[in-house]
N, C-alpha and C. Protein backbone atom coordinates (compact mmCIF):
# COMPACT_ATOMS: atom_id res chain seq x y z
N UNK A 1 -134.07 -73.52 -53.65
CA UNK A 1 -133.50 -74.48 -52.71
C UNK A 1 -134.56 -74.97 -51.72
N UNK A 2 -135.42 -73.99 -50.88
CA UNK A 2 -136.37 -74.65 -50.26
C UNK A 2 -137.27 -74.89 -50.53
N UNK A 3 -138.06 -74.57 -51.85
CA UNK A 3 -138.79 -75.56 -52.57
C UNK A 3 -138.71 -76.50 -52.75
N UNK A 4 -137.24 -77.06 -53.42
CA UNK A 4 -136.38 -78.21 -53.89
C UNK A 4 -136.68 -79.21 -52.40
N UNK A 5 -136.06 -78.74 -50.97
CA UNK A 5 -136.55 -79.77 -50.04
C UNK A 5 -137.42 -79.72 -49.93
N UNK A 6 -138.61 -78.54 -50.05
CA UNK A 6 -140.10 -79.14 -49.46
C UNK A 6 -140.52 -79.93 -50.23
N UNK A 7 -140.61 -80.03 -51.41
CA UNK A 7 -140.77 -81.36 -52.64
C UNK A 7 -140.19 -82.89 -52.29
N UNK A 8 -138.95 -82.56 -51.74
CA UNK A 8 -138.19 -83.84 -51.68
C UNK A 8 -138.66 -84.86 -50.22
N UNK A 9 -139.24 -83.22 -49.19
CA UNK A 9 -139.49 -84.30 -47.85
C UNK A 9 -141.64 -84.55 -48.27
N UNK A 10 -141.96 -84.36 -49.32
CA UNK A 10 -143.29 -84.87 -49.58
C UNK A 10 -143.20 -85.88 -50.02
N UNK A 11 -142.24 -85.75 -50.86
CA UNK A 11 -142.06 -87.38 -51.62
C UNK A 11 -141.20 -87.97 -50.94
N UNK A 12 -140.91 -88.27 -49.47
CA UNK A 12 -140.35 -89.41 -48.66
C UNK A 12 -141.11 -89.94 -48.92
N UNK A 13 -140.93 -91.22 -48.32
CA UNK A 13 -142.22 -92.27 -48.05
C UNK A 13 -143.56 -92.33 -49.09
N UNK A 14 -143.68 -91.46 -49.73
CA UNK A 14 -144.83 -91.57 -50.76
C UNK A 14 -144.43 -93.22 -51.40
N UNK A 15 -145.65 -93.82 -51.70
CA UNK A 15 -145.68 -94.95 -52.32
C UNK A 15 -146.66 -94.72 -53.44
N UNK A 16 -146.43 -94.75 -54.55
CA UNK A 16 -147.43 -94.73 -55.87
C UNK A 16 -147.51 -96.17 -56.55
N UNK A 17 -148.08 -96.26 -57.27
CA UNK A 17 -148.43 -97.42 -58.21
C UNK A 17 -146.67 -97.95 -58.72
N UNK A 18 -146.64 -96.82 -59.22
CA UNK A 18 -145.16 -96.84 -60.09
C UNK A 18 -143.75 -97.70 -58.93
N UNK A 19 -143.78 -97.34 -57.61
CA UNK A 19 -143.17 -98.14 -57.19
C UNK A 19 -142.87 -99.36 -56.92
N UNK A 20 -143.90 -99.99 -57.41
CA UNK A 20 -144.07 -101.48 -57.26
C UNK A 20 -143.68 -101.96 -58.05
N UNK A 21 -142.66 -103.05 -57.56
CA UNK A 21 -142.13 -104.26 -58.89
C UNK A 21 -142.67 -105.19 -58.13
N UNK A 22 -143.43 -106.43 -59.42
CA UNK A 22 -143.06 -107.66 -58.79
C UNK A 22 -143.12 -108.71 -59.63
N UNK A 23 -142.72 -109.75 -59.73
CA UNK A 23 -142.16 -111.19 -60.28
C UNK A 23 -143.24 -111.62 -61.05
N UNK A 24 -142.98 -111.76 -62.32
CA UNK A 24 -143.67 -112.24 -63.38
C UNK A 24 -143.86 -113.96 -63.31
N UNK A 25 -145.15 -114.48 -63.86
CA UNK A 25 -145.16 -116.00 -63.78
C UNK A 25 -144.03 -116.66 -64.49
N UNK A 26 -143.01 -116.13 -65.46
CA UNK A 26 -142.51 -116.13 -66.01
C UNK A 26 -140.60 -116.22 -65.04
N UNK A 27 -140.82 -115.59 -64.06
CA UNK A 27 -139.90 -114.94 -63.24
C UNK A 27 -138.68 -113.82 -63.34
N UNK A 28 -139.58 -113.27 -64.33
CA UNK A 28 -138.78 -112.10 -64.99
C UNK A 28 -139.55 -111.06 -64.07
N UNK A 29 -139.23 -109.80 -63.33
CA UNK A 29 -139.19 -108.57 -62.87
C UNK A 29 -140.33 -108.08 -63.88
N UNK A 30 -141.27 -107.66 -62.97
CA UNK A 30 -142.32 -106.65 -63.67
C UNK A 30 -142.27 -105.25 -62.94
N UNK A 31 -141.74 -104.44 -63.81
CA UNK A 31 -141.91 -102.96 -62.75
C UNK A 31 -142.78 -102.01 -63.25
N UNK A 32 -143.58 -101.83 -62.46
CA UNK A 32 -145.01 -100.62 -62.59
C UNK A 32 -144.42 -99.62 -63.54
N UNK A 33 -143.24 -98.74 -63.30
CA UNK A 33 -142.90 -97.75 -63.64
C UNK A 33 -142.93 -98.08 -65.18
N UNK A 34 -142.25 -99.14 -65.52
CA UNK A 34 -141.95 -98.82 -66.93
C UNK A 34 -143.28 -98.79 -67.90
N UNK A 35 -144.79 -98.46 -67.14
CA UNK A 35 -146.13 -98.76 -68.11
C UNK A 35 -146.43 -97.18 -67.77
N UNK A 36 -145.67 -96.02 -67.18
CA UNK A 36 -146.07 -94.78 -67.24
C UNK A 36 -146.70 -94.38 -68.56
N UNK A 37 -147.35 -93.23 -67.87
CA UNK A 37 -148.07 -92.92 -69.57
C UNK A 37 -149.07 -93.99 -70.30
N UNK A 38 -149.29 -95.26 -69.51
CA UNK A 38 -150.47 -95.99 -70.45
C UNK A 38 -151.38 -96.04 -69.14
N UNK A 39 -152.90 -96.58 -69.42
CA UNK A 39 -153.55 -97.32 -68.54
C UNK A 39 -153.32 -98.43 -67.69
N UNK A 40 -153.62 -98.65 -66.66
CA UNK A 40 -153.18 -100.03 -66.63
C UNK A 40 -154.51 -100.91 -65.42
N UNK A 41 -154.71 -101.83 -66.52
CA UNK A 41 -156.16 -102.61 -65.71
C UNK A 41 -155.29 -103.51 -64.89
N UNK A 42 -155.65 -103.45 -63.69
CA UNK A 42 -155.19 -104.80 -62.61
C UNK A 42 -155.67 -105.61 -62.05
N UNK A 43 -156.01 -107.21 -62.41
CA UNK A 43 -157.15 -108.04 -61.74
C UNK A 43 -156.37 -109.17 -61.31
N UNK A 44 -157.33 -109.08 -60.38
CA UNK A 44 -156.92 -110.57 -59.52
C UNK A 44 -157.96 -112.00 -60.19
N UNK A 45 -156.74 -112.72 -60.85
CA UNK A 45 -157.73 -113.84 -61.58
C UNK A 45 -157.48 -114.74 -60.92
N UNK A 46 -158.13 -115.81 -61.51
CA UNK A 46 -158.19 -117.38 -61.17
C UNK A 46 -158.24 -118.54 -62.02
N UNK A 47 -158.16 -119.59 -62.23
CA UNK A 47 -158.18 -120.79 -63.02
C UNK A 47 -159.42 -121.32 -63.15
N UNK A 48 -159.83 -121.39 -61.81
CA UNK A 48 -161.16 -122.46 -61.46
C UNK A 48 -162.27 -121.45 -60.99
N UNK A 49 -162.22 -120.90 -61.85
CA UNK A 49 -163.65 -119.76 -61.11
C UNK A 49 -164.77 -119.67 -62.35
N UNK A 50 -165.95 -119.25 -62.00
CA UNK A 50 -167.02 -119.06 -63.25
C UNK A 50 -166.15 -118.08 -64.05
N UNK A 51 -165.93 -116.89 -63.55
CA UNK A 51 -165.41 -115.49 -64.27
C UNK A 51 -164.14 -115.87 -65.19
N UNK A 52 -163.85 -117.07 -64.79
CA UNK A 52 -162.25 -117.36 -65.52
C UNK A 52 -162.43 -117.22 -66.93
N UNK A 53 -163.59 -117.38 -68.16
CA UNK A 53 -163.87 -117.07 -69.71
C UNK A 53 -163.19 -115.70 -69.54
N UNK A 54 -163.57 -114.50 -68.50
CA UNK A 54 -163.01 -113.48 -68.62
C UNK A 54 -161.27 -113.59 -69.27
N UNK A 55 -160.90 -114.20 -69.01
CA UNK A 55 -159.43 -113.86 -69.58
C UNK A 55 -159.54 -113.83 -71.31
N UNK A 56 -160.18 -114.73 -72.04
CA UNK A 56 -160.55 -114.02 -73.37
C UNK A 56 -160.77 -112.53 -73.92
N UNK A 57 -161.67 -112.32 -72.62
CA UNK A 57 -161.94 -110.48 -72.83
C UNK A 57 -161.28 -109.53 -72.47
N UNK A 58 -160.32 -110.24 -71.60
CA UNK A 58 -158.47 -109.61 -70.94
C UNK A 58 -158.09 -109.14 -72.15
N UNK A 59 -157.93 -110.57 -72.56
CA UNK A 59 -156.76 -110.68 -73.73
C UNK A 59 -157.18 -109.74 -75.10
N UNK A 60 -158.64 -109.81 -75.29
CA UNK A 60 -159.17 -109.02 -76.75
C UNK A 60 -159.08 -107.47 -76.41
N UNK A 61 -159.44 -106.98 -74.56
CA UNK A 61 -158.86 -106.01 -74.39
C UNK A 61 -157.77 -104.85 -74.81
N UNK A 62 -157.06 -106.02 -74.17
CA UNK A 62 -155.18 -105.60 -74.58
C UNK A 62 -155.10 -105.53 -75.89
N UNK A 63 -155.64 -106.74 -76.73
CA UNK A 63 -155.16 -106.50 -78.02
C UNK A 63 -155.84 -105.09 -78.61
N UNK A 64 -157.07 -104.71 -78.37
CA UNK A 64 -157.38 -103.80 -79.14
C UNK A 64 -156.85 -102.44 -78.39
N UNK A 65 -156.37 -102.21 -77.00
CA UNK A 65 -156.00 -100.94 -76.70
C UNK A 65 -154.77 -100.91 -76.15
N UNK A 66 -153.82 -101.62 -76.50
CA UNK A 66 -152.68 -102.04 -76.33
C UNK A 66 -151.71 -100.46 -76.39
N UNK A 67 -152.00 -99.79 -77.26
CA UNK A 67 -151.55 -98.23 -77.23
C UNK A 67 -151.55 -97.55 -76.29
N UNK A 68 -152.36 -97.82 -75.77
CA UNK A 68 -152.92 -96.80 -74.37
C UNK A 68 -153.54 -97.59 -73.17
N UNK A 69 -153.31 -99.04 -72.65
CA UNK A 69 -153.80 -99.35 -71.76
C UNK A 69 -152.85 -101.02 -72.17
N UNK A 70 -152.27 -101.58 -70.48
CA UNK A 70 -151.51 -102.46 -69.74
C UNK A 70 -152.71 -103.20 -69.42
N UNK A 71 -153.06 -104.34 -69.62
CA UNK A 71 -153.73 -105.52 -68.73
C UNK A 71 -152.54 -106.11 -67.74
N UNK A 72 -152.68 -106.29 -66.13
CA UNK A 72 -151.48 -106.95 -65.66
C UNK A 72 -152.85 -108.00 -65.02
N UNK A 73 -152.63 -109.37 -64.89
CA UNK A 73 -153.43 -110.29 -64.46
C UNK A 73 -152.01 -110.72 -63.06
N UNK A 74 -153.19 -110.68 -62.31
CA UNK A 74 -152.25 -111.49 -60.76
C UNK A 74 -153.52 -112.72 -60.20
N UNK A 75 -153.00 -113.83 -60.39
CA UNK A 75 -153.33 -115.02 -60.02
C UNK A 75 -153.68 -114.95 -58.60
N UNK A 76 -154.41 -115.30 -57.68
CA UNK A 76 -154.70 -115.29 -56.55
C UNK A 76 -155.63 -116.06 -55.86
N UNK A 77 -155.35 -117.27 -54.70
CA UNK A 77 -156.17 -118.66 -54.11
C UNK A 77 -156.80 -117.65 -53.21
N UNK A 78 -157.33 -116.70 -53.01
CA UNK A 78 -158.15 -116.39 -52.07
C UNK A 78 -159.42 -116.49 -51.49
N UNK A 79 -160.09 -116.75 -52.69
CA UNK A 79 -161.65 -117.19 -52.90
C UNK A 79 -161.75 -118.41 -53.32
N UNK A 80 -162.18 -119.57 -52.41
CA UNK A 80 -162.88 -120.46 -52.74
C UNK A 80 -161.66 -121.57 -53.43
N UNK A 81 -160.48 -121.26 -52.93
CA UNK A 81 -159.33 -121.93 -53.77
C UNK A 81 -159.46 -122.44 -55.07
N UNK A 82 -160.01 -121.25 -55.33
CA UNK A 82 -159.51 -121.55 -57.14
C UNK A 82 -158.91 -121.05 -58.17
N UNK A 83 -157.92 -121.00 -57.44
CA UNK A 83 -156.07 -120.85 -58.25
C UNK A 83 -155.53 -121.60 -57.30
N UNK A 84 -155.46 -123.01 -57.43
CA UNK A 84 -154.28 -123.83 -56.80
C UNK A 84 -153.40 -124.05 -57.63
N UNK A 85 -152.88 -124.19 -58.74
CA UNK A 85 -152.31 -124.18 -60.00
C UNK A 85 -150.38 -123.11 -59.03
N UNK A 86 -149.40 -123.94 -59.50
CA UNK A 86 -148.35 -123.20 -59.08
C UNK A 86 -147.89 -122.23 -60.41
N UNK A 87 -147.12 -121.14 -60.39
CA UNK A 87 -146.94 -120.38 -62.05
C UNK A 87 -146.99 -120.82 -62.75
N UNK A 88 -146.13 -122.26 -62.98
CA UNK A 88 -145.70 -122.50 -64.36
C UNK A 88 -147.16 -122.89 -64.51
N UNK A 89 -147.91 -123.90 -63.75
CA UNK A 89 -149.42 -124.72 -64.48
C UNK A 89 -150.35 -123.10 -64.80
N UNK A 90 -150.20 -122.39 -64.08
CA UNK A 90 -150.99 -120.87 -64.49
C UNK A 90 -150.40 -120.37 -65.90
N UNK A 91 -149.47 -120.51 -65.64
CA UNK A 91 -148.73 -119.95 -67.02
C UNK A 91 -149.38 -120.63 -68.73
N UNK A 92 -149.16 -121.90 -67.84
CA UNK A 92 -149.44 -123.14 -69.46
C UNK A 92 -151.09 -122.88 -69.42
N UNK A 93 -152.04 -123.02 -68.36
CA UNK A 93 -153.08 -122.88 -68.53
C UNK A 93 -153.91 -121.81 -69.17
N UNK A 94 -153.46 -120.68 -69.13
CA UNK A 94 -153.94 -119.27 -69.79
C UNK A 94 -153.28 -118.93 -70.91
N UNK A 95 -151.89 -119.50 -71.42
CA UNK A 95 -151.47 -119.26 -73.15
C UNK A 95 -152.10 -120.44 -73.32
N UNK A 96 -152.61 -121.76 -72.95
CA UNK A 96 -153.17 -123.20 -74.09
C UNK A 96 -154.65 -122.42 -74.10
N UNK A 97 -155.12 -122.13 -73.13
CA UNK A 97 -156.95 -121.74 -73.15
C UNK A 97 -157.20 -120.54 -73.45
N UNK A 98 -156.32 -119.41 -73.55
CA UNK A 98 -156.94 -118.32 -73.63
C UNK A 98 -156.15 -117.01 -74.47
N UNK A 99 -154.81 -118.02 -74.94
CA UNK A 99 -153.63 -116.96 -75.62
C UNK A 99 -153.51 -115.87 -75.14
N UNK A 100 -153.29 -115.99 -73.69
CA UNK A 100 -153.13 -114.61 -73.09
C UNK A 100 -151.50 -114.16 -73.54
N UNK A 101 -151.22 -113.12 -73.27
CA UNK A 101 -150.02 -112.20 -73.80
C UNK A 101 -149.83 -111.28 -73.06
N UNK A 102 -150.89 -110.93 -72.22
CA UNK A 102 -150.35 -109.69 -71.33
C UNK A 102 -150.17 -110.34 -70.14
N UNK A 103 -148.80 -108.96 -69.48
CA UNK A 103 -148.15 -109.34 -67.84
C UNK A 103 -148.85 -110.59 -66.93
N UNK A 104 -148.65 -111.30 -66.91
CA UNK A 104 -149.23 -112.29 -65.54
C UNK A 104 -147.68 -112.05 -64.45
N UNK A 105 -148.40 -111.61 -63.30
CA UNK A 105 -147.82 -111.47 -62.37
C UNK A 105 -147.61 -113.15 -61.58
N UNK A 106 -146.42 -113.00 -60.99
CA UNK A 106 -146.91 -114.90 -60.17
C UNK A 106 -148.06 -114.53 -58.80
N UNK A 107 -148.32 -115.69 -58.55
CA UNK A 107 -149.66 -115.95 -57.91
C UNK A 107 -149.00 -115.04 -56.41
N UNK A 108 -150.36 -114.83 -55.63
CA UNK A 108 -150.04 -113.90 -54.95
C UNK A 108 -151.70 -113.33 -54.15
N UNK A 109 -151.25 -113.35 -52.66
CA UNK A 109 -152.59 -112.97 -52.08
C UNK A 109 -152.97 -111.44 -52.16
N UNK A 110 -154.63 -111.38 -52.21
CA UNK A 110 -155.08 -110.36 -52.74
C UNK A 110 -156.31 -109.33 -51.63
N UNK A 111 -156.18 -110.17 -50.57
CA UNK A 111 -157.11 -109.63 -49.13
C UNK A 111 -156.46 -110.86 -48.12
N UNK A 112 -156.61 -110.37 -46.82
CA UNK A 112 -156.10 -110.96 -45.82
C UNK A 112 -154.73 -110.27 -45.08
N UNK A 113 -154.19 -111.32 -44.17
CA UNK A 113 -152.85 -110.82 -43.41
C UNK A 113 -151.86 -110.74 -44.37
N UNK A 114 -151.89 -111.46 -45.12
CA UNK A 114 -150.34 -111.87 -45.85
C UNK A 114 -151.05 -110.92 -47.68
N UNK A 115 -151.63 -109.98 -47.77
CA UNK A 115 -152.31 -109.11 -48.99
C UNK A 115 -150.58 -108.72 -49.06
N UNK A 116 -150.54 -108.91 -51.01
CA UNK A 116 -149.27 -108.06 -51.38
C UNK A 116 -149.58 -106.83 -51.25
N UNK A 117 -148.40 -106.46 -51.41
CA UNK A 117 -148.17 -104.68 -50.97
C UNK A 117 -149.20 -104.23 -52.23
N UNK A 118 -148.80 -104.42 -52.97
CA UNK A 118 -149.81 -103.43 -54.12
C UNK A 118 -150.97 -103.60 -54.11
N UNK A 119 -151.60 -104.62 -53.77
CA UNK A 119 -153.30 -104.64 -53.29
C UNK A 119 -153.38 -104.18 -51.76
N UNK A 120 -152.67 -104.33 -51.21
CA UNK A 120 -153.06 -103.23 -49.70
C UNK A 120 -152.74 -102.25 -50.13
N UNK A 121 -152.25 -101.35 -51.49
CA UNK A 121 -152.09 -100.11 -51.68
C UNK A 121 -153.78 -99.57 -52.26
N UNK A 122 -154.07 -100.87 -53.61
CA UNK A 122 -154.74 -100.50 -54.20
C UNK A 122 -156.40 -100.53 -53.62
N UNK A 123 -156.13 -101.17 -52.43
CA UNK A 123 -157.10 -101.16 -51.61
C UNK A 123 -157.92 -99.94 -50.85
N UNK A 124 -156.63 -99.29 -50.39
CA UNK A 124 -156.52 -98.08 -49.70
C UNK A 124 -156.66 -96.82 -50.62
N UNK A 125 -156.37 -97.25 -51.89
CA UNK A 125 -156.95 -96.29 -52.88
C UNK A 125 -158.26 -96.55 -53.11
N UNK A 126 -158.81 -97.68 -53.14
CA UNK A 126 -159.96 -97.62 -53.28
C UNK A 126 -160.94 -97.11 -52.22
N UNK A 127 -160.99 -97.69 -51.25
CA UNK A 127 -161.08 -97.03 -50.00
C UNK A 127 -161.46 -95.46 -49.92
N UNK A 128 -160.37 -94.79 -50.04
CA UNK A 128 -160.71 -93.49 -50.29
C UNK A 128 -161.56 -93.06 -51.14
N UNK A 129 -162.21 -93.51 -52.42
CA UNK A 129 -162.61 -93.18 -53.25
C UNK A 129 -164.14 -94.07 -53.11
N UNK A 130 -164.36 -94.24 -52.00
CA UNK A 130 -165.57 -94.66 -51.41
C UNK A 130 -165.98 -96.05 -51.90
N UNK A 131 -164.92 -96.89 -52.29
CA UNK A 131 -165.15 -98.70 -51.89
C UNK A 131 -164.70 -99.05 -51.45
N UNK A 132 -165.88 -99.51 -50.23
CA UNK A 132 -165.63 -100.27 -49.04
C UNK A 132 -165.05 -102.10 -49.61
N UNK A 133 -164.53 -102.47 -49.14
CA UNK A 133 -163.50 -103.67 -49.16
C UNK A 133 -164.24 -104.13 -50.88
N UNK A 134 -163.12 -103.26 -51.12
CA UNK A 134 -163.13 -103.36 -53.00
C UNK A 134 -163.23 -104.87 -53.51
N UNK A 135 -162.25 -105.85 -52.98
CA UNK A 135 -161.79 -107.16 -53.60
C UNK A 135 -162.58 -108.16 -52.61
N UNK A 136 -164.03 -108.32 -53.32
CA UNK A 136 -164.66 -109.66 -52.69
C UNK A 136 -164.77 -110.87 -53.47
N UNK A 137 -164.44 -110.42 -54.81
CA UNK A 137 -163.69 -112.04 -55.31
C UNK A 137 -162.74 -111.57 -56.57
N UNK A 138 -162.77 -113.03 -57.05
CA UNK A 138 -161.90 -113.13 -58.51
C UNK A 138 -162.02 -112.05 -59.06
N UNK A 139 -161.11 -111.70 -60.30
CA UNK A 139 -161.65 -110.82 -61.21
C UNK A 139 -162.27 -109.40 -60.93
N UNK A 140 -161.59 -108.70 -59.81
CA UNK A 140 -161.90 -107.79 -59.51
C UNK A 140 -161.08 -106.96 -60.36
N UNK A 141 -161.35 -105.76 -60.61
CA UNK A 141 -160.43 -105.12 -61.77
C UNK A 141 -160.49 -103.74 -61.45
N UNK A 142 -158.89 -103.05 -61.03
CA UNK A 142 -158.60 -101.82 -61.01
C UNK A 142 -158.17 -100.79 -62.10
N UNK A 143 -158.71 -99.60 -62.48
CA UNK A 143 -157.95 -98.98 -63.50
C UNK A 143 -157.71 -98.20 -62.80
N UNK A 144 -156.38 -98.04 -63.62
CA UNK A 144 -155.03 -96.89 -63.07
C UNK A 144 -154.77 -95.99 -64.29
N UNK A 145 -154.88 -94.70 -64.24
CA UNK A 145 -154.82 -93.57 -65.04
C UNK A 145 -153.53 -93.48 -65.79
N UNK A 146 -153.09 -92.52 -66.79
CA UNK A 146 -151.53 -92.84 -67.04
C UNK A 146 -150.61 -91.88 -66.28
N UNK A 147 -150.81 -91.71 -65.26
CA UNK A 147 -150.35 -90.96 -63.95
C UNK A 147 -150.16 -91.96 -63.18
N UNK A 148 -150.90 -93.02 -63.05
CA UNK A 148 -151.13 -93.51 -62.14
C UNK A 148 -151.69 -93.60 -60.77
N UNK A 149 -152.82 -92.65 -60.77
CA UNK A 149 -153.99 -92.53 -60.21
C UNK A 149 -155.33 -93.36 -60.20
N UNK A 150 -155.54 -94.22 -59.26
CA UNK A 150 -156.76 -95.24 -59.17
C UNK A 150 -158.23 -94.30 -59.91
N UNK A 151 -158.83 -94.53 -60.91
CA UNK A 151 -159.88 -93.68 -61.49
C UNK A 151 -161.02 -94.79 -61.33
N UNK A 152 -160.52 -95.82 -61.10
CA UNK A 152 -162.55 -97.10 -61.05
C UNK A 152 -162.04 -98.24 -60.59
N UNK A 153 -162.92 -98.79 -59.93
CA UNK A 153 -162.94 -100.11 -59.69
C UNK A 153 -164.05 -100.74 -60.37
N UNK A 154 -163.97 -102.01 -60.57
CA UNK A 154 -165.08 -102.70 -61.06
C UNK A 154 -165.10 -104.04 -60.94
N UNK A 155 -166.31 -104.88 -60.01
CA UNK A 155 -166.44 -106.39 -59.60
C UNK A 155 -166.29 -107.27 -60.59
N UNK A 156 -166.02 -108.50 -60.19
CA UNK A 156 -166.04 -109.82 -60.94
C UNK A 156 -166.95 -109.72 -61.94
N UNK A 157 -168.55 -109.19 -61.90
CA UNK A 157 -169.17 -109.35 -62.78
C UNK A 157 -168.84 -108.41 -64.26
N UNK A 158 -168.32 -107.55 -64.18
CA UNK A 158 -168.50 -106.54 -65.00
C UNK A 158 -166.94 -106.90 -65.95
N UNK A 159 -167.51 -107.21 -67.17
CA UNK A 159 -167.08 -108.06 -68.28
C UNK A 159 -165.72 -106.97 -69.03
N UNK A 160 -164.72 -107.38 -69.07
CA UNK A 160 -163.15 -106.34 -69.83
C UNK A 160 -164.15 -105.08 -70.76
N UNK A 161 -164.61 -106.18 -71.41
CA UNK A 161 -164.64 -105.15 -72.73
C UNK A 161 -166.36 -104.69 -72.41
N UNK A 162 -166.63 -104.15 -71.58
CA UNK A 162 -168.03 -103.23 -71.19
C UNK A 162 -167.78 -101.91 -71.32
N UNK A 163 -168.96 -101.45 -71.69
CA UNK A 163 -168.73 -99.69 -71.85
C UNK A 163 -168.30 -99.30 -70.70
N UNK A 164 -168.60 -99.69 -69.51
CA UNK A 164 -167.77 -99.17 -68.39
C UNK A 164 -166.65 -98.73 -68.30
N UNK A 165 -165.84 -100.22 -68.99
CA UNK A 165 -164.74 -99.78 -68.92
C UNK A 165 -163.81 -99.17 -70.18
N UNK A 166 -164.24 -99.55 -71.36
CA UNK A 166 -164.29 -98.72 -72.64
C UNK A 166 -164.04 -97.64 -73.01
N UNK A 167 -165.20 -97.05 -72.29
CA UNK A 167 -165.61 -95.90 -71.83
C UNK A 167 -163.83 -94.73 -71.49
N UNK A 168 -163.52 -95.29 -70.58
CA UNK A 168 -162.50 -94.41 -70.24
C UNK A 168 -160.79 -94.68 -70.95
N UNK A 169 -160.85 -95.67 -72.46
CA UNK A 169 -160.24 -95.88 -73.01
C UNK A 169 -160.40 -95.32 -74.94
N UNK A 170 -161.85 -94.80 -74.87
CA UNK A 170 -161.76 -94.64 -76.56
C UNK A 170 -161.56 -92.76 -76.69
């Protein structure tokens, strides 16, 4: 029994990955929880950015580790406004150019006052794990363990399918 509450008053207020739902470009409900047990890469993309070819290497990603690892792409005007595009033009723009297939979250800020909850989470995970203001542009990309534990970050430059990130998928 007092195990049972000391468990229950740790996990008040705890916020994990898994708690987060949010609205697909699509406007269908995306909820963290239901990708337990896989990887899950999380980047903040864009339309109009150099890094934007990256969504090819999203997409060849997913397709090849689709077993064991979630690509979720979240659209975001933060840098240099380039994602002005509203969902639906994000939506049409990344299945005509790039046959994407995995989660696109709708657009959504990714640093600043108005940062969604799950990047001021994933921030603060990063943070701890000694990166300093993780998200300085596009295409920043978080992996999440199948626990859901932040295990890497990795900048705009550093390409889906790099041994980097490979690495903690074969």
């Amino acid at each position: 029994m007092m195990k049972t509450l000391i468990i229950s008053l740790i996990l008040i207020g705890f916020t994990g990955i898994y708690d987060f739902k949010v609205k697909g470009l699509d406007g269908k409900q995306l909820d963290l929880a239901a990708y337990k047990g896989k990887k899950l890469l999380i980047v903040n993309t864009a339309s109009e950015c150099g890094y934007t070819p990256q969504y090819a290497d999203l997409q060849a990603l997913y397709d090849k580790y689709k077993d064991k690892l979630v690509v979720i792409g979240f659209p975001a005007n933060n840098f240099g406004k380039q994602e002005p595009g509203s969902n639906s033009e994000i939506q049409t723009f990344c299945k005509k150019n790039y046959g994407v297939t995995f989660p696109m979250a709708e657009k959504v800020s990714v640093k600043g006052d108005d940062i969604h909850p799950l990047f001021k989470y994933l921030t603060e995970e990063a943070e701890k794990m000694g990166f300093k203001d993780p998200i300085k542009w596009n295409f920043t990309k978080f992996l999440v363990d199948e626990q859901g534990k932040l295990i890497a970050v990795y900048p705009s430059k550093v390409k889906p399918m790099s041994e980097e990130i490979t690495k903690h998928l074969n």
